[in-house]
PDB file of N, CA and C in Angstrom:
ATOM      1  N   UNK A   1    -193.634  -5.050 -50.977  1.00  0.00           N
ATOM      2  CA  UNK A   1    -193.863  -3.886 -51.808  1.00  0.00           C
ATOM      3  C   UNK A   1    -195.368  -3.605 -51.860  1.00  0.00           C
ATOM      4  N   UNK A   2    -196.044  -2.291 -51.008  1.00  0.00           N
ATOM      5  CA  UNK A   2    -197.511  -1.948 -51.265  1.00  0.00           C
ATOM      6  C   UNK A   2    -197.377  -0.802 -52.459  1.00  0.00           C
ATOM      7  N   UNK A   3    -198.541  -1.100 -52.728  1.00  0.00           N
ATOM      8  CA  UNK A   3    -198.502  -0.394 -54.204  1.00  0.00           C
ATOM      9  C   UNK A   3    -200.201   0.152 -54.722  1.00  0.00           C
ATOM     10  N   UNK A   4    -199.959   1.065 -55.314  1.00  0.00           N
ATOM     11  CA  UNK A   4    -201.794   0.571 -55.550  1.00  0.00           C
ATOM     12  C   UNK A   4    -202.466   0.332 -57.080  1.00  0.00           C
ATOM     13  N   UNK A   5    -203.457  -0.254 -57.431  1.00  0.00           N
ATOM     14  CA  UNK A   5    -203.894  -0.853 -58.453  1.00  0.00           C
ATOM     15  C   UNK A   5    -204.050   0.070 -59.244  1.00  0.00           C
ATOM     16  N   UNK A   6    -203.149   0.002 -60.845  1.00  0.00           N
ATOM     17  CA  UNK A   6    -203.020   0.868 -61.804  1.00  0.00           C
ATOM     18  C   UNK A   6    -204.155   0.405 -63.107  1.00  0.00           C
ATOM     19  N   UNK A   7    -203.483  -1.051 -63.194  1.00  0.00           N
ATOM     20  CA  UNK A   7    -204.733  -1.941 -64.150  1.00  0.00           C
ATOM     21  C   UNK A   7    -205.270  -3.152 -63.756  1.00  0.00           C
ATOM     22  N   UNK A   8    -206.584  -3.682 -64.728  1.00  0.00           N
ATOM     23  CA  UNK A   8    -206.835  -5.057 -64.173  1.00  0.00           C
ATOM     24  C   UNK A   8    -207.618  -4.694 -65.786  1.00  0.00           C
ATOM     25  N   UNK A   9    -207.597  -6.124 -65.741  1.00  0.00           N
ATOM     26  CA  UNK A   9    -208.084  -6.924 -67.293  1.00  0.00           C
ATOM     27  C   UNK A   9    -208.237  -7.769 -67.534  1.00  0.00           C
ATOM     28  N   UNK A  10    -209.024  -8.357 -68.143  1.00  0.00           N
ATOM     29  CA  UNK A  10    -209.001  -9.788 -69.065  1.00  0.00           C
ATOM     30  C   UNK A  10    -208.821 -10.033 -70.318  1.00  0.00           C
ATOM     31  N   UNK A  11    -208.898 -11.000 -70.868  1.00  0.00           N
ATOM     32  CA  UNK A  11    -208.660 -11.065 -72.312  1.00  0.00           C
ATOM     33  C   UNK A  11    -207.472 -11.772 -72.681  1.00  0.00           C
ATOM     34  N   UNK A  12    -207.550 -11.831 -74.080  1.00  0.00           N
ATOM     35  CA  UNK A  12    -206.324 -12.642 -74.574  1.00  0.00           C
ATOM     36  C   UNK A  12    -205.376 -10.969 -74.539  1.00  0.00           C
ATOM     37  N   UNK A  13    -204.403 -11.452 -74.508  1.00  0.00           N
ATOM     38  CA  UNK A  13    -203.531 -10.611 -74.595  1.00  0.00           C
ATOM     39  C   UNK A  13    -202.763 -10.386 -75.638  1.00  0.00           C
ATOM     40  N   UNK A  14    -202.103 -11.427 -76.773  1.00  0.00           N
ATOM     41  CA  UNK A  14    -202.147 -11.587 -77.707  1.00  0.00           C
ATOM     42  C   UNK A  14    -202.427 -12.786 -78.999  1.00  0.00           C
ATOM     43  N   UNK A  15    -203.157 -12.450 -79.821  1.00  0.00           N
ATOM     44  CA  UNK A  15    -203.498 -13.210 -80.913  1.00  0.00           C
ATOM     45  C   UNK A  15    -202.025 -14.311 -81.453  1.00  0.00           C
ATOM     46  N   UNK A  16    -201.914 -15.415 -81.682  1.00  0.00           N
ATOM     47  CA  UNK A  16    -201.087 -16.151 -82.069  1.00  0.00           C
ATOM     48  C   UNK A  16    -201.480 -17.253 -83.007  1.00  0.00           C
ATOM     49  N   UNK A  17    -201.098 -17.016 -84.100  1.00  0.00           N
ATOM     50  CA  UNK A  17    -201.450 -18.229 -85.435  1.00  0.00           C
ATOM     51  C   UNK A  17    -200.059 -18.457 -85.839  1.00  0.00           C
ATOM     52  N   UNK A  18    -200.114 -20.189 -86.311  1.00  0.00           N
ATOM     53  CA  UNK A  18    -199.085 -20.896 -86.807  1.00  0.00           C
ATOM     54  C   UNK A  18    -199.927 -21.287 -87.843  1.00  0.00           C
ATOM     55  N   UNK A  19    -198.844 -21.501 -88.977  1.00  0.00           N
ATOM     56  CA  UNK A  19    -199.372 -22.074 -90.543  1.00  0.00           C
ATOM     57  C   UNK A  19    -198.255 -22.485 -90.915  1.00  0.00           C
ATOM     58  N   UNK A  20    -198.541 -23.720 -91.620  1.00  0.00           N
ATOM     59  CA  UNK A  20    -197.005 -24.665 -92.545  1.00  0.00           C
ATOM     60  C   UNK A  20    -197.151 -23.906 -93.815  1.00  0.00           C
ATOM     61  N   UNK A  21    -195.954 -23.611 -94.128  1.00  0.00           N
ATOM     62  CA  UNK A  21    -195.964 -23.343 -95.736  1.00  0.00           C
ATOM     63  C   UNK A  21    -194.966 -23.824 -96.458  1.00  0.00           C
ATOM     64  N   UNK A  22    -195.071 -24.592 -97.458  1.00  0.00           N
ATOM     65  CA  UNK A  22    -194.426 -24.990 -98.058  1.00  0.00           C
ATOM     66  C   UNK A  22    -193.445 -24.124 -99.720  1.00  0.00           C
ATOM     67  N   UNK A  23    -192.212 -24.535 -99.373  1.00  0.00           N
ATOM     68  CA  UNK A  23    -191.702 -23.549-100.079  1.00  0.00           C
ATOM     69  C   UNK A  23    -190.823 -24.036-101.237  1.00  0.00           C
ATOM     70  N   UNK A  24    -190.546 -23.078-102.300  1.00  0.00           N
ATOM     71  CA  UNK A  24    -190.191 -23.982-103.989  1.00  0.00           C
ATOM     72  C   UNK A  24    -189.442 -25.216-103.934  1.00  0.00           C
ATOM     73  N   UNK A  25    -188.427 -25.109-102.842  1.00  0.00           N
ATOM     74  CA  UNK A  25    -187.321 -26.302-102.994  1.00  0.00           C
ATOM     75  C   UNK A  25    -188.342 -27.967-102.086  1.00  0.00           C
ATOM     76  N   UNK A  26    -189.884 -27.071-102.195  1.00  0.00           N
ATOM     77  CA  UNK A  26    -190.353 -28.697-100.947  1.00  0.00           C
ATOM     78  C   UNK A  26    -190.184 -28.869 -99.791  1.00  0.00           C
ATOM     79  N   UNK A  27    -189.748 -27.902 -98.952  1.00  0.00           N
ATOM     80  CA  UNK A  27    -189.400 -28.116 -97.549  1.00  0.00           C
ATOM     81  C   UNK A  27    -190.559 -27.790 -97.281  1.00  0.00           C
ATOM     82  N   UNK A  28    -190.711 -27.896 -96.298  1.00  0.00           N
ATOM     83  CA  UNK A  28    -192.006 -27.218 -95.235  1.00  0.00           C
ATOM     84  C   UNK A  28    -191.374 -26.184 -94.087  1.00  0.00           C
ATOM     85  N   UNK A  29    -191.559 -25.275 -93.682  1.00  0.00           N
ATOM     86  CA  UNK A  29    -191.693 -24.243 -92.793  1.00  0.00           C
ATOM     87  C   UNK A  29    -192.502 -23.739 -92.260  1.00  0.00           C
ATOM     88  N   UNK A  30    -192.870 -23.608 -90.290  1.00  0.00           N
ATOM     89  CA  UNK A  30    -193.756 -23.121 -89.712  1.00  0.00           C
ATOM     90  C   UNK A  30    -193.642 -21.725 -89.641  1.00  0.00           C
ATOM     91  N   UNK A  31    -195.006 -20.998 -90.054  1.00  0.00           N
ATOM     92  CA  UNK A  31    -194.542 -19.552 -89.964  1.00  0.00           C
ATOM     93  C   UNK A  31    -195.849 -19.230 -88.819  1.00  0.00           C
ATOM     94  N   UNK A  32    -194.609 -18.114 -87.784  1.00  0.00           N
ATOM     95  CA  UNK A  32    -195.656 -18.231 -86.677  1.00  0.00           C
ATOM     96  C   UNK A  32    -195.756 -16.518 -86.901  1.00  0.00           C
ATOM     97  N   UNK A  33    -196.641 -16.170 -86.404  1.00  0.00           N
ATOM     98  CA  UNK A  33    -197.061 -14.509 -86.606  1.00  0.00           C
ATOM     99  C   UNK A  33    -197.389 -14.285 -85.043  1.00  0.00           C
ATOM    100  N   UNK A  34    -197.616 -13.377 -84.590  1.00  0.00           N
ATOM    101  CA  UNK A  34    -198.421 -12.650 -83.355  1.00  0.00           C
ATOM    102  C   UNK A  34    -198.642 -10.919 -83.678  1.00  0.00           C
ATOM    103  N   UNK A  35    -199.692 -11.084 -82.737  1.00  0.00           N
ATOM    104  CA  UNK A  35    -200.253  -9.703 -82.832  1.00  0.00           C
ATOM    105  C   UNK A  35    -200.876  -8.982 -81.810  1.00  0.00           C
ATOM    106  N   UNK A  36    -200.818  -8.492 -81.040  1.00  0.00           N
ATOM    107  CA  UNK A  36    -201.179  -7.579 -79.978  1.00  0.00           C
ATOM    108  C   UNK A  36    -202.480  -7.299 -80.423  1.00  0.00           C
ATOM    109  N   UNK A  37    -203.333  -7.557 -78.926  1.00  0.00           N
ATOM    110  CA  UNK A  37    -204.964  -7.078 -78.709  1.00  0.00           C
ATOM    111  C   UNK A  37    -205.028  -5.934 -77.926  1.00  0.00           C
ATOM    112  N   UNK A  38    -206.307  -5.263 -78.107  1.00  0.00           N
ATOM    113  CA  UNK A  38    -206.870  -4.375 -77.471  1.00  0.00           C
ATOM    114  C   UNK A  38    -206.295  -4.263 -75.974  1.00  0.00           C
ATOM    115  N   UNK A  39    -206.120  -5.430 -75.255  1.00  0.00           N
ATOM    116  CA  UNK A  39    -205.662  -5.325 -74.042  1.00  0.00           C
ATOM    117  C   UNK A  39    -204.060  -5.484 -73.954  1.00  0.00           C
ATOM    118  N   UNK A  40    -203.249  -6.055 -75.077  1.00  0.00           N
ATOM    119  CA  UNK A  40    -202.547  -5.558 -74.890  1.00  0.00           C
ATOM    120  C   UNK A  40    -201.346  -4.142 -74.150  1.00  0.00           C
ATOM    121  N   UNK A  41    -202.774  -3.411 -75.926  1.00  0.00           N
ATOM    122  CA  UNK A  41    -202.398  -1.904 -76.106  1.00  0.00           C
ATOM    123  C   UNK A  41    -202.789  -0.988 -74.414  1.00  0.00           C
ATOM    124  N   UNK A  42    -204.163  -1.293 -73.898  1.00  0.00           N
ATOM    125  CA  UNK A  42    -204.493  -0.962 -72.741  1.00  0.00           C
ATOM    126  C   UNK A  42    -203.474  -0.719 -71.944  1.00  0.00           C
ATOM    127  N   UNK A  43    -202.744  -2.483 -71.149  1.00  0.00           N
ATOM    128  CA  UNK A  43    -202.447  -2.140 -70.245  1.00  0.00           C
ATOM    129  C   UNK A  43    -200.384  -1.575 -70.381  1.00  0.00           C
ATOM    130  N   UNK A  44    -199.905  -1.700 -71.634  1.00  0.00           N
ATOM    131  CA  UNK A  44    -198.635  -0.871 -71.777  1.00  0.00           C
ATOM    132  C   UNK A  44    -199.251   0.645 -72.054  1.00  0.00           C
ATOM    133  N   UNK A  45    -199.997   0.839 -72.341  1.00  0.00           N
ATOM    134  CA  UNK A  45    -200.368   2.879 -71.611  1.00  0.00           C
ATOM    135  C   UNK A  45    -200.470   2.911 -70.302  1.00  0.00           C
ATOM    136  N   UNK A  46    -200.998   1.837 -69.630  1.00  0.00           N
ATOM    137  CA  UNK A  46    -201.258   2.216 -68.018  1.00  0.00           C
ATOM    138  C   UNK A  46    -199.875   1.958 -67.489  1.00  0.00           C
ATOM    139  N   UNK A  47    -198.992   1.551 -67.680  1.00  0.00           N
ATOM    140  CA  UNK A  47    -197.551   1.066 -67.311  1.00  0.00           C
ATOM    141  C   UNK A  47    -196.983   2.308 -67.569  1.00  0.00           C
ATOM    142  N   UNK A  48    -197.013   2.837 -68.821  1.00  0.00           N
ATOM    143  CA  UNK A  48    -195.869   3.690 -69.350  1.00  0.00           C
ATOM    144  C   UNK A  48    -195.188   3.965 -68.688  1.00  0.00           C
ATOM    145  N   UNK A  49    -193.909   4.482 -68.230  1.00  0.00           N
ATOM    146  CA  UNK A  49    -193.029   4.473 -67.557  1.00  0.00           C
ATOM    147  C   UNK A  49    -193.453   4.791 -65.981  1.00  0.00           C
ATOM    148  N   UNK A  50    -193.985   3.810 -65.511  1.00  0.00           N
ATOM    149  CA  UNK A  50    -194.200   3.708 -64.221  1.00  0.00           C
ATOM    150  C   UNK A  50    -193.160   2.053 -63.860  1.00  0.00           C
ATOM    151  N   UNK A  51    -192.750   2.542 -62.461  1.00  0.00           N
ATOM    152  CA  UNK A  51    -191.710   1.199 -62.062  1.00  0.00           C
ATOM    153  C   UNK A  51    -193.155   0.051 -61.308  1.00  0.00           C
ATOM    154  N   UNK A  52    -193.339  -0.868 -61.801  1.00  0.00           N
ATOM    155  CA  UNK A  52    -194.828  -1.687 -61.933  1.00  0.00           C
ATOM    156  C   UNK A  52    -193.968  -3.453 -61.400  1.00  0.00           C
ATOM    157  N   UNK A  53    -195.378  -4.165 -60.782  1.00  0.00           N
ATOM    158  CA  UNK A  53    -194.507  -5.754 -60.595  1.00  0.00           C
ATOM    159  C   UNK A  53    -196.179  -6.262 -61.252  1.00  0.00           C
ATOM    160  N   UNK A  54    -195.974  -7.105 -62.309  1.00  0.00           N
ATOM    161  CA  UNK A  54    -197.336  -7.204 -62.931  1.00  0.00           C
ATOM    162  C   UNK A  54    -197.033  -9.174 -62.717  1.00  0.00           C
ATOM    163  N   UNK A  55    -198.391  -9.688 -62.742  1.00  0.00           N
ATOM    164  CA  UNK A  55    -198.942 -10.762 -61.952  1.00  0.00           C
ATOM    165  C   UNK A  55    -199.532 -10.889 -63.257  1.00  0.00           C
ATOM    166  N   UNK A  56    -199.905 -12.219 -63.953  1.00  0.00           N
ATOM    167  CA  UNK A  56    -200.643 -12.620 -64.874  1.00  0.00           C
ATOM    168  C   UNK A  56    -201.476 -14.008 -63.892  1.00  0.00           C
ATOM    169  N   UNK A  57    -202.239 -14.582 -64.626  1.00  0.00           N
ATOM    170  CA  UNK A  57    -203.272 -15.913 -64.283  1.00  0.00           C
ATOM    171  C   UNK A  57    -203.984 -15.897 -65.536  1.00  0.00           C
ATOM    172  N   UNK A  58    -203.590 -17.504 -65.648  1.00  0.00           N
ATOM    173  CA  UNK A  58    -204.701 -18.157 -66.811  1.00  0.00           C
ATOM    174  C   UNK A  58    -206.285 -18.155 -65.853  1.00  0.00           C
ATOM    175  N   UNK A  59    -207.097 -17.396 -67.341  1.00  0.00           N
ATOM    176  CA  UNK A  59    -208.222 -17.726 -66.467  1.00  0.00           C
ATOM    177  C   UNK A  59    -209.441 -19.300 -67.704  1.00  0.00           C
ATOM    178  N   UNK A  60    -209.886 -19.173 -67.065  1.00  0.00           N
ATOM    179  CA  UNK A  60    -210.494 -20.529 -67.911  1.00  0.00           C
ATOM    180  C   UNK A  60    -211.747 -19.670 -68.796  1.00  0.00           C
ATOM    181  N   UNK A  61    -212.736 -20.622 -69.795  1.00  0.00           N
ATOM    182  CA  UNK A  61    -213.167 -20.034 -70.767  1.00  0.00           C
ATOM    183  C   UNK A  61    -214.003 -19.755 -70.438  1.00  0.00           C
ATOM    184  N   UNK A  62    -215.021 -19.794 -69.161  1.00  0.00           N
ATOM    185  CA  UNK A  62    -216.054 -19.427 -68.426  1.00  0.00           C
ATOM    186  C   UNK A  62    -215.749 -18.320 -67.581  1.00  0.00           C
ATOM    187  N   UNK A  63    -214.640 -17.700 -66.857  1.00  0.00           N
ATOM    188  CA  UNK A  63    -214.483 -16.996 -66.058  1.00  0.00           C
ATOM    189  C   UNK A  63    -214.166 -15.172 -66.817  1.00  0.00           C
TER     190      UNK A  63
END
């Protein structure tokens, strides 16, 4: 499949925090949240209904 380059980016893609909370009866529960970044939002506008084969890579904290 040739195709040609719609997006390219870096970044986290989305924000992810976990926190224990503890609740009246004493249990504990992990509450996990996420949240979409800037690049998220970016590259689903450049997609929008285009038929797309998208490739991710961890990149390291220097690159």
């Amino acid at each position: 499949m040739k195709g040609k380059e719609i997006f390219s980016g870096k970044g986290v893609f989305v924000k992810f925090k976990e926190r224990e909370v503890e609740l009246e009866n004493g249990h504990k529960l992990k509450h996990r949240s996420e949240e979409p970044t800037e690049l998220w939002w970016e590259l689903k506008e450049a997609i929008k209904g285009k038929r797309v084969k998208i490739v991710a890579y961890e990149v390291g904290e220097g690159e």
